[in-house]
Protein backbone atom coordinates (compact mmCIF):
# COMPACT_ATOMS: atom_id res chain seq x y z
CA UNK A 1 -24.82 18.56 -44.33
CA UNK A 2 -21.65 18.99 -42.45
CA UNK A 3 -18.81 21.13 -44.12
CA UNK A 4 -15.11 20.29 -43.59
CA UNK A 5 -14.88 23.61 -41.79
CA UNK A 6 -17.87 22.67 -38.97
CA UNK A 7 -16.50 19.33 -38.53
CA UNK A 8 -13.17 20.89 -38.07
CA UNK A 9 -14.58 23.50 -35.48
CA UNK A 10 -16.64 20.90 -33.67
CA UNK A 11 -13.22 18.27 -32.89
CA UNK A 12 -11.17 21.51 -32.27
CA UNK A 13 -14.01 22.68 -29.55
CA UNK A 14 -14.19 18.95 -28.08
CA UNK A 15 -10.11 18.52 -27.85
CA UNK A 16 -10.08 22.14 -26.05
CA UNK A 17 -12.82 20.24 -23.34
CA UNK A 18 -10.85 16.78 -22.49
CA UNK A 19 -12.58 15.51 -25.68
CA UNK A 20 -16.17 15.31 -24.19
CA UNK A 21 -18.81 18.16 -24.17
CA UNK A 22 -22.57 19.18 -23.26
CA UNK A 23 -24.55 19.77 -26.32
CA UNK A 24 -26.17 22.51 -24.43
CA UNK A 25 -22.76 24.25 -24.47
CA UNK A 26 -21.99 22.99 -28.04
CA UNK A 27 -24.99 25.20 -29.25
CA UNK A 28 -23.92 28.33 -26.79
CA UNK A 29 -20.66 27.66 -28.83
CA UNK A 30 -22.54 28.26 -32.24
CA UNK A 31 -23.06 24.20 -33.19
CA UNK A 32 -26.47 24.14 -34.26
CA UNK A 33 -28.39 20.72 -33.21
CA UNK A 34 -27.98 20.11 -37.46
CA UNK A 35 -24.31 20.28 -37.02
CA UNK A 36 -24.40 17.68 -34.35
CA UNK A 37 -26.67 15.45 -35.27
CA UNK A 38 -24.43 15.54 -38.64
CA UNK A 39 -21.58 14.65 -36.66
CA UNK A 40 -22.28 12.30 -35.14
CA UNK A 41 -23.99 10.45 -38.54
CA UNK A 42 -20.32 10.84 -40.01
CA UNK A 43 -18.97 9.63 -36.90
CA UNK A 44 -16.60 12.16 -36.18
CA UNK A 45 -17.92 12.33 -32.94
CA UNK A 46 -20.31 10.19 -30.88
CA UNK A 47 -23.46 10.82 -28.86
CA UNK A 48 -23.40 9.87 -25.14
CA UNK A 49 -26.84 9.34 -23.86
CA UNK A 50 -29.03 12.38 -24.88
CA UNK A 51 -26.74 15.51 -23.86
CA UNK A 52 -23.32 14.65 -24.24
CA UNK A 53 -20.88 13.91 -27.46
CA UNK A 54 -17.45 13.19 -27.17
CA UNK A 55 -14.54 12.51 -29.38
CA UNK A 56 -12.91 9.04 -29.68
CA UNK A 57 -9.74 10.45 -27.43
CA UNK A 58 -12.07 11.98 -24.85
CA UNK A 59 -11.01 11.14 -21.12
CA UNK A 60 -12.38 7.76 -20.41
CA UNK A 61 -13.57 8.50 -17.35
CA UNK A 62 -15.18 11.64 -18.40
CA UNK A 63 -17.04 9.25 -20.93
CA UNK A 64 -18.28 7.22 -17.60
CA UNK A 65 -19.37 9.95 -15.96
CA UNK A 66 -21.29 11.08 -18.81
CA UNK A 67 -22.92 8.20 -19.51
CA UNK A 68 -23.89 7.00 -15.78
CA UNK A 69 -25.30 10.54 -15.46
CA UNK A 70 -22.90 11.75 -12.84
CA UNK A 71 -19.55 13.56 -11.60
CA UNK A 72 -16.25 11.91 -10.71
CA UNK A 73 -15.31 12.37 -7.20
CA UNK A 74 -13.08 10.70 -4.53
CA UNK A 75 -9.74 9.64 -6.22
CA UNK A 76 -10.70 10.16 -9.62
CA UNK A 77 -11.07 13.53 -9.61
CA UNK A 78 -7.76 13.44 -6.97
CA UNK A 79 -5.50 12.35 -9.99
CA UNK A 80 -6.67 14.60 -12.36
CA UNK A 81 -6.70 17.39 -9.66
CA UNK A 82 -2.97 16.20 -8.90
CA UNK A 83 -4.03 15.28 -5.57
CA UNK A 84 -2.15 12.28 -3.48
CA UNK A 85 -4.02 9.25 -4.17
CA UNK A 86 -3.47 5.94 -1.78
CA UNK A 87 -1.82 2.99 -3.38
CA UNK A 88 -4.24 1.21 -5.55
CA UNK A 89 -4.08 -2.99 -5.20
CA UNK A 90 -1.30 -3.42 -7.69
CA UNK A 91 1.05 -0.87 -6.01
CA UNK A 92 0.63 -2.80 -2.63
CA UNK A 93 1.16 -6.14 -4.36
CA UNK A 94 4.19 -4.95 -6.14
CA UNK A 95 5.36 -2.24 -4.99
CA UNK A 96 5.23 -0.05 -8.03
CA UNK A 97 3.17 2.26 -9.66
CA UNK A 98 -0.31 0.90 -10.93
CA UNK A 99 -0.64 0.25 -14.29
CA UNK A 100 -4.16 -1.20 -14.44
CA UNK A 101 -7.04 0.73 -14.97
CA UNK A 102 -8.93 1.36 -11.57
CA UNK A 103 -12.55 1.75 -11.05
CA UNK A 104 -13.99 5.34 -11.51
CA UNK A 105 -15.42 7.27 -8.85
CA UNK A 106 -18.61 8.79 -9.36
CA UNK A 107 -21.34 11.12 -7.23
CA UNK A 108 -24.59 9.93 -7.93
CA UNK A 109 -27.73 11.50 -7.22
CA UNK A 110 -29.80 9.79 -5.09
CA UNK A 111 -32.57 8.53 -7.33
CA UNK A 112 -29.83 8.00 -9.91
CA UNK A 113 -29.31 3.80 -11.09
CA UNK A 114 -26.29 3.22 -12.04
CA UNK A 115 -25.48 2.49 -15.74
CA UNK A 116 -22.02 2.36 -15.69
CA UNK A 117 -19.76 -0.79 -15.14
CA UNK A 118 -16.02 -0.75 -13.15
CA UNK A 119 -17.40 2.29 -11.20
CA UNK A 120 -17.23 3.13 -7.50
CA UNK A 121 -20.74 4.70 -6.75
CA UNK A 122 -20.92 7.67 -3.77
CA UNK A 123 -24.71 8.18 -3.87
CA UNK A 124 -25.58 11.23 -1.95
CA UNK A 125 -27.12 14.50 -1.89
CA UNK A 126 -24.22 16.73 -3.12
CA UNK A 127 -22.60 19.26 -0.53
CA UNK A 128 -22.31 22.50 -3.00
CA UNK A 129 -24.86 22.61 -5.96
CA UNK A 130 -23.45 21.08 -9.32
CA UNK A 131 -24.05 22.76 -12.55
CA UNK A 132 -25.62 20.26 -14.93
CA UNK A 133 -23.25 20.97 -17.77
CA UNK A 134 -20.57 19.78 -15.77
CA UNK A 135 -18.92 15.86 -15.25
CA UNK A 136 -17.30 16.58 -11.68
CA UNK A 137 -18.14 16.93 -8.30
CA UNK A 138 -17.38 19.90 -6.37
CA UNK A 139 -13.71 19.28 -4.18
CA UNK A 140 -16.07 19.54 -0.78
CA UNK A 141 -18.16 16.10 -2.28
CA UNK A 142 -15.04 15.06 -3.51
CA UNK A 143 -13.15 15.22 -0.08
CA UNK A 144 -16.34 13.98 1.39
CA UNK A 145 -16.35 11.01 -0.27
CA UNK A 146 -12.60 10.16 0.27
CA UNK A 147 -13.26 10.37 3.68
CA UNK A 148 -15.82 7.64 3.53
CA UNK A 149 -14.32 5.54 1.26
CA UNK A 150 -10.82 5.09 3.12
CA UNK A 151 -9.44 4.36 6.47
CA UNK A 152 -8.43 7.95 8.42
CA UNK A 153 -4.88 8.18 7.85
CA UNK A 154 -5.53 8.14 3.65
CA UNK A 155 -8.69 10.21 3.62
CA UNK A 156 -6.99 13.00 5.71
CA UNK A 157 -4.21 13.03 3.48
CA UNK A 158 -6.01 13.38 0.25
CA UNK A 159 -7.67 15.93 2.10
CA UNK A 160 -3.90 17.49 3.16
CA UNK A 161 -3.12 17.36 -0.56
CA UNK A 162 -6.23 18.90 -1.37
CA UNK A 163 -4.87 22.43 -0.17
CA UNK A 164 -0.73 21.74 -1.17
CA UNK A 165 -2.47 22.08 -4.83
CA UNK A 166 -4.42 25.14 -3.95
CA UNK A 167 -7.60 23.59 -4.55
CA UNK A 168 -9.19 24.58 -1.36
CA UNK A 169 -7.72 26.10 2.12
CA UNK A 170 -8.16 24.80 5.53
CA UNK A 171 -10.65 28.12 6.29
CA UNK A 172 -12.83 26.79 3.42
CA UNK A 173 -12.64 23.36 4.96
CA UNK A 174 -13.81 24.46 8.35
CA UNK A 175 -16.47 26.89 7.00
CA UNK A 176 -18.03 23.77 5.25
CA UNK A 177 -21.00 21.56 6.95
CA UNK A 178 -20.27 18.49 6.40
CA UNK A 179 -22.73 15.94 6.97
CA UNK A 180 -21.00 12.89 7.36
CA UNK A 181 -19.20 11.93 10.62
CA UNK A 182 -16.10 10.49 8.68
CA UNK A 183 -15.75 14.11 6.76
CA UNK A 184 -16.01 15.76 10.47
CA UNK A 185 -13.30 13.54 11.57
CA UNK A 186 -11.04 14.24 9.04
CA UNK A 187 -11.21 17.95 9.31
CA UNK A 188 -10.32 17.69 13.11
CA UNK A 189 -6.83 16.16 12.13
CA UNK A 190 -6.01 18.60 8.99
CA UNK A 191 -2.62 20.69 9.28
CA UNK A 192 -1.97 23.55 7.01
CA UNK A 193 1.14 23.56 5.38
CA UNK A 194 2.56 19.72 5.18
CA UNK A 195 5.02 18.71 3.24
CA UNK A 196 3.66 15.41 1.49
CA UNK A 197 1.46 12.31 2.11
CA UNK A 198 3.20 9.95 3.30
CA UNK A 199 3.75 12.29 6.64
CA UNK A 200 0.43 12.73 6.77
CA UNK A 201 0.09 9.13 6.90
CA UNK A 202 2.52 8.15 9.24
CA UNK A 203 1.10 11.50 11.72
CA UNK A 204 -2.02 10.07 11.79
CA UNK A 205 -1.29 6.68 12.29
CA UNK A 206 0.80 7.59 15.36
CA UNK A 207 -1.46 10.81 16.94
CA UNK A 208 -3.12 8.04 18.68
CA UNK A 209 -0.53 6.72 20.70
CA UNK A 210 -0.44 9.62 23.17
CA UNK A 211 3.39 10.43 23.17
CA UNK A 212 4.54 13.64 22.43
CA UNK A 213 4.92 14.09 18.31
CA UNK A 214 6.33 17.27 16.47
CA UNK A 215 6.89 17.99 12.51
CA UNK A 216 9.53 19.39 11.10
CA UNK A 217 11.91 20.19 14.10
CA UNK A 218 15.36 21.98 13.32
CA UNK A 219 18.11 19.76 15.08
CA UNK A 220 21.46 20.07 14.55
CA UNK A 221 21.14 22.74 11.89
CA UNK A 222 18.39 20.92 9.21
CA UNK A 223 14.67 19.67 9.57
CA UNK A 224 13.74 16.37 11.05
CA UNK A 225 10.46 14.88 9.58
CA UNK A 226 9.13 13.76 13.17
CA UNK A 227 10.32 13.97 16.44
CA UNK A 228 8.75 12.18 19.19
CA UNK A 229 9.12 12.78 22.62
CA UNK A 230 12.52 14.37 22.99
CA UNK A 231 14.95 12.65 21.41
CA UNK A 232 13.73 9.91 18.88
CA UNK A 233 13.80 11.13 15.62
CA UNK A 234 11.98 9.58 12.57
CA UNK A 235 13.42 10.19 8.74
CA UNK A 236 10.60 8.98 6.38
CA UNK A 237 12.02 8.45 2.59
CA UNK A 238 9.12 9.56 0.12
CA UNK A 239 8.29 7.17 -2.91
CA UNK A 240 10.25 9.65 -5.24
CA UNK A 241 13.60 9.15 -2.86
CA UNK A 242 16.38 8.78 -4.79
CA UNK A 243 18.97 10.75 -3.75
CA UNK A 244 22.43 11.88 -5.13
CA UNK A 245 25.32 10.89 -3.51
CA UNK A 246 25.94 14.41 -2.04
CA UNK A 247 22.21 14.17 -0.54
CA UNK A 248 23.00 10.96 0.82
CA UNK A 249 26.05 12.26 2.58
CA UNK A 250 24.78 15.09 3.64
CA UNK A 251 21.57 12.58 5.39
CA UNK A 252 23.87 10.13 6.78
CA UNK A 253 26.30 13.04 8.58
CA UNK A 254 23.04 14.48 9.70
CA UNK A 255 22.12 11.18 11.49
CA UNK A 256 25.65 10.69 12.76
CA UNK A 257 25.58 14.29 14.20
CA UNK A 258 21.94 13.76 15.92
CA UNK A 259 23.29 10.52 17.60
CA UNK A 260 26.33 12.06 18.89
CA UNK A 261 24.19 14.37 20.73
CA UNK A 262 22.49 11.77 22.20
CA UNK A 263 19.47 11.48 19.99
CA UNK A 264 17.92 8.61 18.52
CA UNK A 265 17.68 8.40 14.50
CA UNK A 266 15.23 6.00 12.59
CA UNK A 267 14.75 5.84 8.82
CA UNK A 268 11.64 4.42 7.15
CA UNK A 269 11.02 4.10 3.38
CA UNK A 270 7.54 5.06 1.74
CA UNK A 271 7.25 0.82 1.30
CA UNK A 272 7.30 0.26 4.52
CA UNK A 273 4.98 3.06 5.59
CA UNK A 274 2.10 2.06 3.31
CA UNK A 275 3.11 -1.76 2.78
CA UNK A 276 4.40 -3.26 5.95
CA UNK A 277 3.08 -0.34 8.73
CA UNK A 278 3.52 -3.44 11.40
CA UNK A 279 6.95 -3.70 11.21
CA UNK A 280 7.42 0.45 11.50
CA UNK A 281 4.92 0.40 14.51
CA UNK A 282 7.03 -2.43 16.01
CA UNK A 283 10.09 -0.86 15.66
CA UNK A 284 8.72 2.49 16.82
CA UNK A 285 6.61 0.83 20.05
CA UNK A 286 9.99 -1.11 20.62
CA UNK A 287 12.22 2.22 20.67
CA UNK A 288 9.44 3.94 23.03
CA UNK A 289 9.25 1.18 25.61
CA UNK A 290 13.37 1.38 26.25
CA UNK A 291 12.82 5.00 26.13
CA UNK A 292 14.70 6.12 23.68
CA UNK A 293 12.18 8.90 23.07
CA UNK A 294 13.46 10.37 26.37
CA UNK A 295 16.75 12.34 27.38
CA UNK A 296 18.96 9.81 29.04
CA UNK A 297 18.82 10.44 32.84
């Protein structure tokens, strides 16, 4: 029989863990498998497969991972890291934040079916040993997997994010072997110490072109994002731009001041960047071939 007390103990120790925990580590905790089993007969919480219970309000995808028998990784584990995650469908569609449930990302074992529906499987042998108690992937799988699962200029900056939140540094990173050519590619365009996402983004996108492109440049007495060549300057206007009117004064006497010096000043919003990238490489390829990158002779 389950006491008031034990059931109280139990819910308290699952709410401290996301809702979801390893009976294993339930019975380290002092739950004997009586307790549990009596649980889970009142329904106060519910078994998941043989080693996991959970409370009602665990973490959905924690639930998935549990029950599919592996770890969330990729952009799963990115949001609840606080990690940059690329626009899902509905944010490209719309143009505002998703509000539909997306698929969960899980690392899979090899030799592991999947049991799980709405679930992005990364089947492969895991980079850094996983403890068995645990429901995610270790951020080196994680990043791997991004890499693999999106084009270059969104892997690398998930990666890019990766180390703003202090969940792994760009030493680490290069001290890892990473088996995958995609992972390997992504590490060769990493930059410590980037401001946000959507720079990475637009950096990557235009390291290709072979002109001349710097980050962050003091002109005229404040930071440009981008400067390419010598004197074409790119602004880029993050999702969460809404500035006041003094920081919209201040931007627009900043661009007045860098084109009476002769420079040339472009401004791009995030929507454009992720949503209509033709139009910003137009205008950019455009500006390059009247060389407007370039001092005036």
């Amino acid at each position: 029989m389950l006491h008031d007390a034990d059931r109280m103990r139990l819910t308290t120790w699952l709410a401290e863990r996301d809702g979801i925990g390893h009976r294993d580590d339930a019975s380290d905790a002092g739950f004997t498998p009586s307790h549990v089993r009596a649980a889970i007969r009142s329904g106060s919480v519910r078994r998941i497969r043989a080693k996991w219970i959970a409370l009602d309000s665990a973490a959905p995808e924690l639930v998935t991972a549990a029950f599919a028998g592996g770890a969330l990784t990729c952009t799963t584990l990115a949001r609840r890291r606080g990690w940059w995650v690329p626009p899902s469908v509905t944010e490209k569609s719309t143009g505002e934040k998703p509000s539909t449930v997306e698929k969960v990302h899980l690392h899979l074992p090899v030799h592991e079916s999947l049991r799980a529906d709405d679930v992005t499987a990364h089947w492969a042998k895991p980079l850094a040993p996983r403890h068995p108690r645990t429901l995610e992937a270790s951020v080196e799988d994680a990043l791997s997997d991004a890499a693999q699962c999106f084009e270059i200029d969104q892997a690398v900056a998930i990666w890019e994010s990766a180390i703003r939140t202090n969940s792994t540094t760009l030493e680490s990173l290069r001290s890892v072997r990473w088996r995958s050519a995609a992972a390997r590619r992504c590490l060769l365009h990493v930059r410590p110490g980037t401001d946000s996402s959507l720079e990475t983004v637009f950096h990557v996108r235009l390291s290709a072109w072979g002109v001349r492109l710097r980050l962050q440049v003091q002109l005229a007495g404040h930071p440009v994002d981008f400067l390419i060549g010598t004197h074409l300057v790119v602004q880029i206007d993050g999702w969460s731009f809404h500035s006041s009117s003094a920081d919209r004064t201040r931007d627009l006497a900043h661009d007045a001041e860098l084109r009476m010096r002769g420079y040339t000043v472009l401004r791009f919003s995030y929507s454009q960047v992720m949503f209509n990238w033709e139009h910003v490489e137009h205008v950019l390829a455009s500006a390059i071939s009247r060389g407007l990158h370039l001092a005036a002779a």
